[in-house]
C-alpha atoms as a PDB file:
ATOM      1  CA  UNK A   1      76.388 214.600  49.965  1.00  0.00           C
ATOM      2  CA  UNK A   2      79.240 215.159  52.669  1.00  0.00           C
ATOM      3  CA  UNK A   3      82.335 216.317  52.040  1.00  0.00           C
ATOM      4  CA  UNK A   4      83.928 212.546  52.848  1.00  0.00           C
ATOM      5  CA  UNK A   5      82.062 211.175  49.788  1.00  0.00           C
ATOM      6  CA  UNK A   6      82.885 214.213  47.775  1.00  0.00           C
ATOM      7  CA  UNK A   7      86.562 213.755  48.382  1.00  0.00           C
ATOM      8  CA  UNK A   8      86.641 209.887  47.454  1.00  0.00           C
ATOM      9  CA  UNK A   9      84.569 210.619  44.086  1.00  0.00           C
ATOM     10  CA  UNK A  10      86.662 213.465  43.455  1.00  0.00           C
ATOM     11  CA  UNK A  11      90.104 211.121  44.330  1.00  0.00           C
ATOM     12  CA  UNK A  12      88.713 208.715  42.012  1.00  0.00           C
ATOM     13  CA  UNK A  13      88.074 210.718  39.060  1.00  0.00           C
ATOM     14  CA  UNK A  14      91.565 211.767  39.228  1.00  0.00           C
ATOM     15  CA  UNK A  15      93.126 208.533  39.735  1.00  0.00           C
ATOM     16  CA  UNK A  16      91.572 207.861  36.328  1.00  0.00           C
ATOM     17  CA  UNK A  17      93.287 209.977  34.938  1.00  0.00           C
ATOM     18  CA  UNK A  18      96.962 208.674  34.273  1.00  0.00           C
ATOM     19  CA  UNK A  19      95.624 205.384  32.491  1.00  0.00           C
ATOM     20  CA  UNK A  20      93.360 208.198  29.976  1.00  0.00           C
ATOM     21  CA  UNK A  21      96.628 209.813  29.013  1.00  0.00           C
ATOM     22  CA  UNK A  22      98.684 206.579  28.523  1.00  0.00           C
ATOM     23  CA  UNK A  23     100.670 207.433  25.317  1.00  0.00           C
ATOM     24  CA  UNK A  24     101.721 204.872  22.544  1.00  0.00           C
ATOM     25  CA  UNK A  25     105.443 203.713  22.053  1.00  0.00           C
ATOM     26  CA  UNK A  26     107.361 206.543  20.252  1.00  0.00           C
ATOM     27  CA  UNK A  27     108.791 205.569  16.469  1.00  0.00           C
ATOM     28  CA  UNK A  28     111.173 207.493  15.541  1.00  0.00           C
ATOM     29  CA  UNK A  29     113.557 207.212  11.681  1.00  0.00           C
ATOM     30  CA  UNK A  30     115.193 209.941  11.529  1.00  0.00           C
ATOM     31  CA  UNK A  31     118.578 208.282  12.756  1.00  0.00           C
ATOM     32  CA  UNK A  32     117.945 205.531  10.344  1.00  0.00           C
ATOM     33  CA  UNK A  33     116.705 207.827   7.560  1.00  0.00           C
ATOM     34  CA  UNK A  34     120.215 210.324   7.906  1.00  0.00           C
ATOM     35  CA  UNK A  35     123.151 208.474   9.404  1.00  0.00           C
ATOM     36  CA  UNK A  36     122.079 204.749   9.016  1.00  0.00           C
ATOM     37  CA  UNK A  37     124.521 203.693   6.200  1.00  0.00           C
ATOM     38  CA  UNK A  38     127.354 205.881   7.770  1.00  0.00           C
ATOM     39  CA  UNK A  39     126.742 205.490  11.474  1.00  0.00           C
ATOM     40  CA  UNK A  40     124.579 202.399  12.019  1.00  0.00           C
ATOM     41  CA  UNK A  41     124.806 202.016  15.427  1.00  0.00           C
ATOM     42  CA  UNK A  42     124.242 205.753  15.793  1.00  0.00           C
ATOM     43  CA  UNK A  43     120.709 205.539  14.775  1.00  0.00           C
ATOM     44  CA  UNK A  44     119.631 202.804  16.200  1.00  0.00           C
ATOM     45  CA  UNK A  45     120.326 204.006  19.533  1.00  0.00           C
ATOM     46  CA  UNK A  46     118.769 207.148  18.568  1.00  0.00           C
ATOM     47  CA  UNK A  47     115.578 206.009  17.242  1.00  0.00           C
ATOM     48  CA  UNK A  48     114.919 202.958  19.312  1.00  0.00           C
ATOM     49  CA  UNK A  49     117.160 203.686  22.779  1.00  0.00           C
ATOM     50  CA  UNK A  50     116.566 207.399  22.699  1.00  0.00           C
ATOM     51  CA  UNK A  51     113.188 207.805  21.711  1.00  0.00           C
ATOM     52  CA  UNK A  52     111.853 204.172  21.432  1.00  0.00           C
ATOM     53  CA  UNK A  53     112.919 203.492  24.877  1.00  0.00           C
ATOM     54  CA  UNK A  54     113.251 206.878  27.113  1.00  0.00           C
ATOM     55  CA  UNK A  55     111.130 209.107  25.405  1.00  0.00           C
ATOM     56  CA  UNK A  56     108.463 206.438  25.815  1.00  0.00           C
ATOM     57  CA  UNK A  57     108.753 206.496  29.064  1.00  0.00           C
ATOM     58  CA  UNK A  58     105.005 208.049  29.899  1.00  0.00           C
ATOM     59  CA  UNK A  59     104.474 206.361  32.885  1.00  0.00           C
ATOM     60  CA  UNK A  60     107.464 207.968  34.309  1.00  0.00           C
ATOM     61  CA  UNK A  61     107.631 211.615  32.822  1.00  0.00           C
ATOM     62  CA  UNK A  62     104.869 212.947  30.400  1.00  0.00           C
ATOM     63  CA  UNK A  63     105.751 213.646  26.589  1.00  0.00           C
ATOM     64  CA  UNK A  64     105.197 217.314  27.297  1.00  0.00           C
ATOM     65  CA  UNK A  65     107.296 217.710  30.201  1.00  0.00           C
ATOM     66  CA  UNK A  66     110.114 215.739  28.298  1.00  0.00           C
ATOM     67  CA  UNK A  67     109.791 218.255  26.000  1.00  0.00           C
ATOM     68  CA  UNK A  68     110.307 221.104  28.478  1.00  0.00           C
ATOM     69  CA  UNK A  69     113.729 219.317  30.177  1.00  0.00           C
ATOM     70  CA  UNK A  70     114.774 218.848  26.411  1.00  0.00           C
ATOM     71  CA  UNK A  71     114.640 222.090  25.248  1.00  0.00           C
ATOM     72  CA  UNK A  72     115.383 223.671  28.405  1.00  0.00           C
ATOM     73  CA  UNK A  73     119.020 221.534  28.492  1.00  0.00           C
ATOM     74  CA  UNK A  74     119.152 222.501  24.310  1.00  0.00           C
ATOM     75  CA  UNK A  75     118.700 225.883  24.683  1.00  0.00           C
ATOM     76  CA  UNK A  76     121.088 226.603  27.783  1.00  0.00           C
ATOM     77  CA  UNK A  77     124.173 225.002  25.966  1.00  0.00           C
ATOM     78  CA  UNK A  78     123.693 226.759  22.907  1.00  0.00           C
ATOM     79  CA  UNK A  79     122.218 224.493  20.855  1.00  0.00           C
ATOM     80  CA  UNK A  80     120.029 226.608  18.380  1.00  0.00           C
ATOM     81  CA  UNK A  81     120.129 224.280  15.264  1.00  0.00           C
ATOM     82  CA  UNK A  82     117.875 221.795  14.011  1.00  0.00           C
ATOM     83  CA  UNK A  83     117.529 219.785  16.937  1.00  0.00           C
ATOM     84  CA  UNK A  84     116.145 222.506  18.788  1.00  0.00           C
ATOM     85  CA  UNK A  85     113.696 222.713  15.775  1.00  0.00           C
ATOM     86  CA  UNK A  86     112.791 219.799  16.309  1.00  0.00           C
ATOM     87  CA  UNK A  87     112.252 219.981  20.061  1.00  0.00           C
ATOM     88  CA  UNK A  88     109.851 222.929  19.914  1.00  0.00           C
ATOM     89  CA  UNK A  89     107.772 221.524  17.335  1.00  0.00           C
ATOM     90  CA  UNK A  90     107.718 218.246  19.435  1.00  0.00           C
ATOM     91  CA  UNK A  91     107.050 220.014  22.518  1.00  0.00           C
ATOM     92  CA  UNK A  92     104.095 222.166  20.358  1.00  0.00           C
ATOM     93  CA  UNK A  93     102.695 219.054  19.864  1.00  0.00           C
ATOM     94  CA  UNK A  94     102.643 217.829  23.214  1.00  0.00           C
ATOM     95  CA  UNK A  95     100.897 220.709  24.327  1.00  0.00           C
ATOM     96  CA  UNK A  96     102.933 223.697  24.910  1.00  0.00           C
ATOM     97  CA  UNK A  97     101.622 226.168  23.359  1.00  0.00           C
ATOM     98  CA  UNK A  98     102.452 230.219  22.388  1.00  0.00           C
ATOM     99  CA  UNK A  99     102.215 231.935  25.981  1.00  0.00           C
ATOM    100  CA  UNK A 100     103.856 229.171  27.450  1.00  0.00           C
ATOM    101  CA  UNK A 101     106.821 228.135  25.445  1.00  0.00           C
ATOM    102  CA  UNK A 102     107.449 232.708  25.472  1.00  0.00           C
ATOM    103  CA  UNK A 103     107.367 232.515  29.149  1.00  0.00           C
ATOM    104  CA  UNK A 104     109.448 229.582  29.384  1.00  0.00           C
ATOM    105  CA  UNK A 105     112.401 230.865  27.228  1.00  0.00           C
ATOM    106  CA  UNK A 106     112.397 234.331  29.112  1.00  0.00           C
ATOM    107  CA  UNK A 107     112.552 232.466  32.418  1.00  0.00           C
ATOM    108  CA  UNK A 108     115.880 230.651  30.796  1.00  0.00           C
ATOM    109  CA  UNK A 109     117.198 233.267  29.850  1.00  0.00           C
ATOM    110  CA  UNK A 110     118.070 234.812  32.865  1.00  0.00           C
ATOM    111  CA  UNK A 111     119.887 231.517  33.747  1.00  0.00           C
ATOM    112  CA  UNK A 112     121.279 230.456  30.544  1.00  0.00           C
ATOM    113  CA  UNK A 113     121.654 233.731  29.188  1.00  0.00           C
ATOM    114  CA  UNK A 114     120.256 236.540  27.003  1.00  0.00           C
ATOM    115  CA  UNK A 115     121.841 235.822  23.674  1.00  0.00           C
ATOM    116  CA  UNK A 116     120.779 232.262  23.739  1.00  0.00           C
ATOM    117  CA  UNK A 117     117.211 232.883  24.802  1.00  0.00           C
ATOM    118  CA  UNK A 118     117.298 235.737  21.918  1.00  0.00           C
ATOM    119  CA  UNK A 119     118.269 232.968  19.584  1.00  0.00           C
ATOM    120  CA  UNK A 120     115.633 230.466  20.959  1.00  0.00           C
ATOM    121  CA  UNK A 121     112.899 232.529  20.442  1.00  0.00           C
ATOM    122  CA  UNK A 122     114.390 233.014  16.898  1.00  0.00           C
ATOM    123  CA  UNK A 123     113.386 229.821  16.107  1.00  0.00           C
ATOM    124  CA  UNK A 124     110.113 229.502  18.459  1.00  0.00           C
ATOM    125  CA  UNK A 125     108.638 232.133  16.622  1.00  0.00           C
ATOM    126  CA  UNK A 126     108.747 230.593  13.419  1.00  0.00           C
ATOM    127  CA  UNK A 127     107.376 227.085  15.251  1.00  0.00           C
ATOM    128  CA  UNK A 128     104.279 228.979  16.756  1.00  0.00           C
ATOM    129  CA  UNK A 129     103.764 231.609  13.873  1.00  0.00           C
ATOM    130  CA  UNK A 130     100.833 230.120  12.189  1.00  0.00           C
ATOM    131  CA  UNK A 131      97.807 230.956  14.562  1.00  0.00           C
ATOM    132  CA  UNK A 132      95.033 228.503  13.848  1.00  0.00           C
ATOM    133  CA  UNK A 133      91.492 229.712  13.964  1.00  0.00           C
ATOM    134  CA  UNK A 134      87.644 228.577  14.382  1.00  0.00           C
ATOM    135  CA  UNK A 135      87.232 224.555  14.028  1.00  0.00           C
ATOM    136  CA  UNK A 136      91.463 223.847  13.537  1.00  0.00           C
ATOM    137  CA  UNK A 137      91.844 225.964  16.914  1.00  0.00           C
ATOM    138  CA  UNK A 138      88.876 223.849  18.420  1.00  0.00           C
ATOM    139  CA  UNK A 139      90.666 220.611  17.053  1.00  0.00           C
ATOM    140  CA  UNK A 140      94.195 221.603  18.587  1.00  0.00           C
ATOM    141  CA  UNK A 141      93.046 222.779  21.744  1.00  0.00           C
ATOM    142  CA  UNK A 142      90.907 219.310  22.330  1.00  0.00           C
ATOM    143  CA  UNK A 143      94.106 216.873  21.492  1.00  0.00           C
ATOM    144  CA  UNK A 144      95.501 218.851  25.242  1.00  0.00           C
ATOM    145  CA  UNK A 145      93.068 217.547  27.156  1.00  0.00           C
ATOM    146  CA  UNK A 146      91.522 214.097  28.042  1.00  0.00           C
ATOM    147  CA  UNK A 147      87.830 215.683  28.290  1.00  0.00           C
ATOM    148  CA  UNK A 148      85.598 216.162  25.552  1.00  0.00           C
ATOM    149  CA  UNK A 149      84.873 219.734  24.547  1.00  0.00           C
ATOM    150  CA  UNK A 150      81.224 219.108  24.207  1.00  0.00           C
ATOM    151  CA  UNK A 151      78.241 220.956  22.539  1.00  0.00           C
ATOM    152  CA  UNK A 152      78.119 224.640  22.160  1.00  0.00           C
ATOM    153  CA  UNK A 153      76.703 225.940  25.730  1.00  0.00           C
ATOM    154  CA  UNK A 154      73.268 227.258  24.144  1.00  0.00           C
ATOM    155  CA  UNK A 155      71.026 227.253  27.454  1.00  0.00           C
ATOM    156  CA  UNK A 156      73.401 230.064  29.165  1.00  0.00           C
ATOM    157  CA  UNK A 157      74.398 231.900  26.294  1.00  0.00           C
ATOM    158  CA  UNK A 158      72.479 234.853  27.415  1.00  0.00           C
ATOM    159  CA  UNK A 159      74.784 234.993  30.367  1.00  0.00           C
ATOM    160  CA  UNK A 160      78.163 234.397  29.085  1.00  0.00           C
ATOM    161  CA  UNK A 161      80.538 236.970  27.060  1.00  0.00           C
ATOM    162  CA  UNK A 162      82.039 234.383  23.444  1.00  0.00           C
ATOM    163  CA  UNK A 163      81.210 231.050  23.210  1.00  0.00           C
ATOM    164  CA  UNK A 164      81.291 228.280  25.765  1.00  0.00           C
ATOM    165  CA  UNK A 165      80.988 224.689  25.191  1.00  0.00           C
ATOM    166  CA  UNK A 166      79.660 222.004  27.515  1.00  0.00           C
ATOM    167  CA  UNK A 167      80.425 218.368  28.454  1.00  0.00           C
ATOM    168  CA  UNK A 168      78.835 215.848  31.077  1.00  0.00           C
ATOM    169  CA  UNK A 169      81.182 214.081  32.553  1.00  0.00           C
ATOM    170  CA  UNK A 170      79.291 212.403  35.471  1.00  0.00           C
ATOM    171  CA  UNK A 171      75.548 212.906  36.439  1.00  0.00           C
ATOM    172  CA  UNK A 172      76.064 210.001  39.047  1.00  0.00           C
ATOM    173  CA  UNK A 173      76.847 210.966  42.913  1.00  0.00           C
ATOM    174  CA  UNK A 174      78.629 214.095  41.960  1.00  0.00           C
ATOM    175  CA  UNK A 175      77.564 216.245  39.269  1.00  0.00           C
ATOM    176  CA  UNK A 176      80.365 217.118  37.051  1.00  0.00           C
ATOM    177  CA  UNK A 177      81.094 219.030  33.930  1.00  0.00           C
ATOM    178  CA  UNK A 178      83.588 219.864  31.686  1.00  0.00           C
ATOM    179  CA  UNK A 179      83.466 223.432  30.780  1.00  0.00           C
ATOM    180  CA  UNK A 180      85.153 225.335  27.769  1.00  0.00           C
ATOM    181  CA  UNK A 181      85.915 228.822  27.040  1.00  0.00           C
ATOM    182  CA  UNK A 182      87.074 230.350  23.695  1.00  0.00           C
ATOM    183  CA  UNK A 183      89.811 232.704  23.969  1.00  0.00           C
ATOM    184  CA  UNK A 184      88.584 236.183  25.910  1.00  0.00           C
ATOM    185  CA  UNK A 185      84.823 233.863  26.594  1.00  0.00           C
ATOM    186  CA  UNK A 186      83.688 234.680  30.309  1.00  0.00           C
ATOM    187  CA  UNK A 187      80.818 233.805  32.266  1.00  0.00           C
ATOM    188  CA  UNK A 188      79.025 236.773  33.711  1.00  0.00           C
ATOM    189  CA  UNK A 189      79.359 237.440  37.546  1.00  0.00           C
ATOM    190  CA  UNK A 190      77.097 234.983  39.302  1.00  0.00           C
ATOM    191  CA  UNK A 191      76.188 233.330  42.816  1.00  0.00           C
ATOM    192  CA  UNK A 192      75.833 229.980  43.985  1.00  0.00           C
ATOM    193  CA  UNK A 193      72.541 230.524  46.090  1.00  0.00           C
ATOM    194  CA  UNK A 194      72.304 227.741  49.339  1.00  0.00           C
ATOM    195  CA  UNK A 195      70.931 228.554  53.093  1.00  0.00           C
ATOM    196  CA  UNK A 196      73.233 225.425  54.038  1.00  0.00           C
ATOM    197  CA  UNK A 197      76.312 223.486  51.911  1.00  0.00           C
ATOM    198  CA  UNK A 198      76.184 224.316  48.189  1.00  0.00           C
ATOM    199  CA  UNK A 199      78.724 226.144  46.194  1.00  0.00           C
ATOM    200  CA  UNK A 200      80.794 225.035  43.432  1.00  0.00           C
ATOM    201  CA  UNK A 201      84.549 223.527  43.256  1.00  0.00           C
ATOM    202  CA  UNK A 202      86.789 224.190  39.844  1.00  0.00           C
ATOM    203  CA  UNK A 203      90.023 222.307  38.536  1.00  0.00           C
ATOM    204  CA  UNK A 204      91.999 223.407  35.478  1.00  0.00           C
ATOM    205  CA  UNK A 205      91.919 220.695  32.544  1.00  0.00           C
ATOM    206  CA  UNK A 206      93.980 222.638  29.954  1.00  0.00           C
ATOM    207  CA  UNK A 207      95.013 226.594  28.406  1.00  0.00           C
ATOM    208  CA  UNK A 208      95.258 229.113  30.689  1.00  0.00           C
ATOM    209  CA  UNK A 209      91.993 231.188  32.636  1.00  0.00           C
ATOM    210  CA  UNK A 210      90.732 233.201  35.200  1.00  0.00           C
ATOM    211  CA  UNK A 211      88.777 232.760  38.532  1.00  0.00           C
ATOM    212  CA  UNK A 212      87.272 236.116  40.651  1.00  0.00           C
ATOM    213  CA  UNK A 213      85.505 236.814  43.268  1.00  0.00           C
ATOM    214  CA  UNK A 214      84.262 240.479  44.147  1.00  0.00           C
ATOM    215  CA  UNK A 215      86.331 242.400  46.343  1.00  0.00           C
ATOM    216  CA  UNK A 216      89.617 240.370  45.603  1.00  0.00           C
ATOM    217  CA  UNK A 217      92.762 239.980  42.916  1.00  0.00           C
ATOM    218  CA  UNK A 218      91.677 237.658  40.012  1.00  0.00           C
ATOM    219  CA  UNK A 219      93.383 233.918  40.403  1.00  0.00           C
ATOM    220  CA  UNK A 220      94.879 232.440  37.462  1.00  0.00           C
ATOM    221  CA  UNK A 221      93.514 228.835  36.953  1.00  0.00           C
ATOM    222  CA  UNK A 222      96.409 226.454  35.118  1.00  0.00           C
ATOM    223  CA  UNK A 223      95.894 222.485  34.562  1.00  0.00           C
ATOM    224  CA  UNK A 224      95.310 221.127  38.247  1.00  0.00           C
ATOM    225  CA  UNK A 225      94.381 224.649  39.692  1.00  0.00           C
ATOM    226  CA  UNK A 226      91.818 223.606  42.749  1.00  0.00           C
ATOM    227  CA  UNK A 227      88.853 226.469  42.921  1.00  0.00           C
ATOM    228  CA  UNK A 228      86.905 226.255  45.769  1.00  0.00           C
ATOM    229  CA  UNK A 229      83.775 228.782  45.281  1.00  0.00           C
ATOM    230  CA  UNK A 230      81.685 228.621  48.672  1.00  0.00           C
ATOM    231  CA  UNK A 231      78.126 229.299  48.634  1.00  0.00           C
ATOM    232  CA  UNK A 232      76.467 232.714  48.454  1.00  0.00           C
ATOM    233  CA  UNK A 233      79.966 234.555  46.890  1.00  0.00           C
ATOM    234  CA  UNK A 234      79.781 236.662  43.780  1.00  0.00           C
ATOM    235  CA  UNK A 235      82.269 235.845  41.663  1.00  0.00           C
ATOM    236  CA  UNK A 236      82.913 234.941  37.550  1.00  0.00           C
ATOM    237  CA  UNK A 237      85.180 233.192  35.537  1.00  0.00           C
ATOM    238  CA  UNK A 238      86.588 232.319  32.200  1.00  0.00           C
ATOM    239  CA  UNK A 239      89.314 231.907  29.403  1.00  0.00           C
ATOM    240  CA  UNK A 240      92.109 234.322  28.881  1.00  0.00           C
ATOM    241  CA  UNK A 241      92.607 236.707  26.162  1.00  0.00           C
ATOM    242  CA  UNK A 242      95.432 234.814  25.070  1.00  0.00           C
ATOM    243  CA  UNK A 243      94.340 231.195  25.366  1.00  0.00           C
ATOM    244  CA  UNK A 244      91.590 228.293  24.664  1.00  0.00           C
ATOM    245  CA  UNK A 245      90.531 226.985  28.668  1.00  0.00           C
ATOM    246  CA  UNK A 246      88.639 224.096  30.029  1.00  0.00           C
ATOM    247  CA  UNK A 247      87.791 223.564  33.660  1.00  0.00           C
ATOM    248  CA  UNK A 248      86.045 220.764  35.306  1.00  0.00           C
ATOM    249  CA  UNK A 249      83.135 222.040  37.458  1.00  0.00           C
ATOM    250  CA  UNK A 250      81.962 220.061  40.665  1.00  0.00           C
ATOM    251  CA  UNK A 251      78.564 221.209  41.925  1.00  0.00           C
ATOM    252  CA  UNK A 252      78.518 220.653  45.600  1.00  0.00           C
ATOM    253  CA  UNK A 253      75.211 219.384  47.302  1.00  0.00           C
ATOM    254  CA  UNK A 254      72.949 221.641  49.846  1.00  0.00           C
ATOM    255  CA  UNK A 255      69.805 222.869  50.499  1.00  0.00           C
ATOM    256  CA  UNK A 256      67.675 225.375  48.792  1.00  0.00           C
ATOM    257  CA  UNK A 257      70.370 226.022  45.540  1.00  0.00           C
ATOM    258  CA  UNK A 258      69.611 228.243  43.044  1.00  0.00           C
ATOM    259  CA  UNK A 259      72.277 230.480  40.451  1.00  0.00           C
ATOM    260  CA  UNK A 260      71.508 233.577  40.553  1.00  0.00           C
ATOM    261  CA  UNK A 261      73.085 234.804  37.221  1.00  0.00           C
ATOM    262  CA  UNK A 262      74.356 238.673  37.508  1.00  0.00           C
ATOM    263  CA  UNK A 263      75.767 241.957  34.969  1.00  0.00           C
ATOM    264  CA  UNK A 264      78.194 240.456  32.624  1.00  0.00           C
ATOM    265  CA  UNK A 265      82.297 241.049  33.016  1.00  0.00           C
ATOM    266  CA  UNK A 266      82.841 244.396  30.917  1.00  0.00           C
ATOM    267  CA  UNK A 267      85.955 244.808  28.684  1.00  0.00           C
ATOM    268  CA  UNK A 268      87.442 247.424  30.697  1.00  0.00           C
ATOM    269  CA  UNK A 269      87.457 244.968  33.924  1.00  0.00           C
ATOM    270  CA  UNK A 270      88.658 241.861  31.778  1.00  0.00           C
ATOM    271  CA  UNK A 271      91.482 243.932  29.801  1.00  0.00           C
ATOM    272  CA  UNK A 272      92.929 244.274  33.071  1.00  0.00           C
ATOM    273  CA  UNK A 273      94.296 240.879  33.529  1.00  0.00           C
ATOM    274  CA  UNK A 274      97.314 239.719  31.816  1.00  0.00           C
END
């Protein structure tokens, strides 16, 4: 296939995308449930202007990066009661998770201040304290993304480091996959074998991971990171320490492809990356 079609499939899978992750109308009571016999009007604009009406708006601003305005604009005026509670454990829920929500308070607090970000993360530990683990970990880290996880990735077990998990996603024109890594799970170094085209393209779906190749800095791979592995390179990649990570993984047409599977990633070169 030539790089022309590639492009349009790949365009089109992406363009997909936005009606996948279409949210419902928010509901919201709590304005209703606390101030609605003393300040009726109060709560109705909070729970059906507010959140029934802005917050809803998905088409314009995803829930999660609502969240990240909100308790960015919270957290810089002060604001470290309840509602910023609230906030975190909304934005939680919309996919923020532990690494990210610590790196986002540090980054605020060098422009909102120290105290308040020392306050902030007060209350964010508390939000992200309980860890979950095995199947509820699985469960949480598959409501972030609009792929399937799949089934465990038995056929290449031998040549990946933790578990892996595999999903089709199209077997038509382009071959793609959705690939998922447990936290610290790696492939093992590898090559994409062609004597013309070939190779393999990557884009982050969700959590956080690593891409690379031998010789060079390892790339960190976020939601909507763009891979391109040519043909013939030796390279690996996988989930960080820290974090649950899916990839989609576009196997790109040539002649004479083969993998050519290689010595696994040791601890001592993983540990490395942060």
């Amino acid at each position: 296939m030539d790089k022309k079609h590639l492009i349009c499939a790949c365009c089109a899978l992406l363009i997909s995308i936005p009606s996948i992750m279409a949210q419902e109308k928010i509901k919201q009571t709590a304005g209703r449930d606390q101030l609605g016999e003393f300040a009726p009007k109060f709560a109705e604009l909070n729970d059906d202007v507010l959140f029934g009406e802005v917050w809803s708006r998905t088409d314009k601003l995803s829930l999660r990066d609502r969240s990240l305005v909100t308790i960015t604009s919270l957290i810089s005026q002060g604001i470290t009661d309840n509602s910023l509670v609230f906030h975190l454990q909304s934005a939680k829920k919309n996919g923020i998770t532990r690494t990210e929500i610590a790196e986002i308070i540090t980054h605020i607090g060098f422009y909102a201040g120290w105290p308040k970000a020392w306050a902030a993360f007060n209350l964010a530990k508390g939000v992200w304290a309980e860890e979950v683990q095995g199947e509820d970990a699985k469960a949480a880290f598959q409501r972030e993304m609009i792929f399937p996880i799949g089934e465990p990735n038995t056929a290449y077990t031998q040549y990946f480091i933790g578990q892996s998990y595999l999903a089709p996603v199209s077997r038509e024109q382009v071959n793609i996959s959705n690939v998922t890594f447990e936290p610290r799970c790696r492939n093992n170094w590898h090559i994409h074998r062609a004597t013309s085209g070939g190779g393999q393209m990557l884009i982050g779906v969700a959590g956080r991971g690593w891409y690379q190749e031998e010789g060079k800095e390892a790339v960190e791979i976020l939601p909507g990171t763009v891979i391109h592995i040519p043909a013939n390179v030796k390279h690996w990649h996988g989930a960080a320490a820290d974090s649950w990570f899916a990839h989609l993984a576009f196997e790109i047409e040539g002649e004479n492809t083969s993998n050519e599977w290689l010595e696994p990633v040791t601890d001592k070169e993983y540990d490395k990356l942060k």
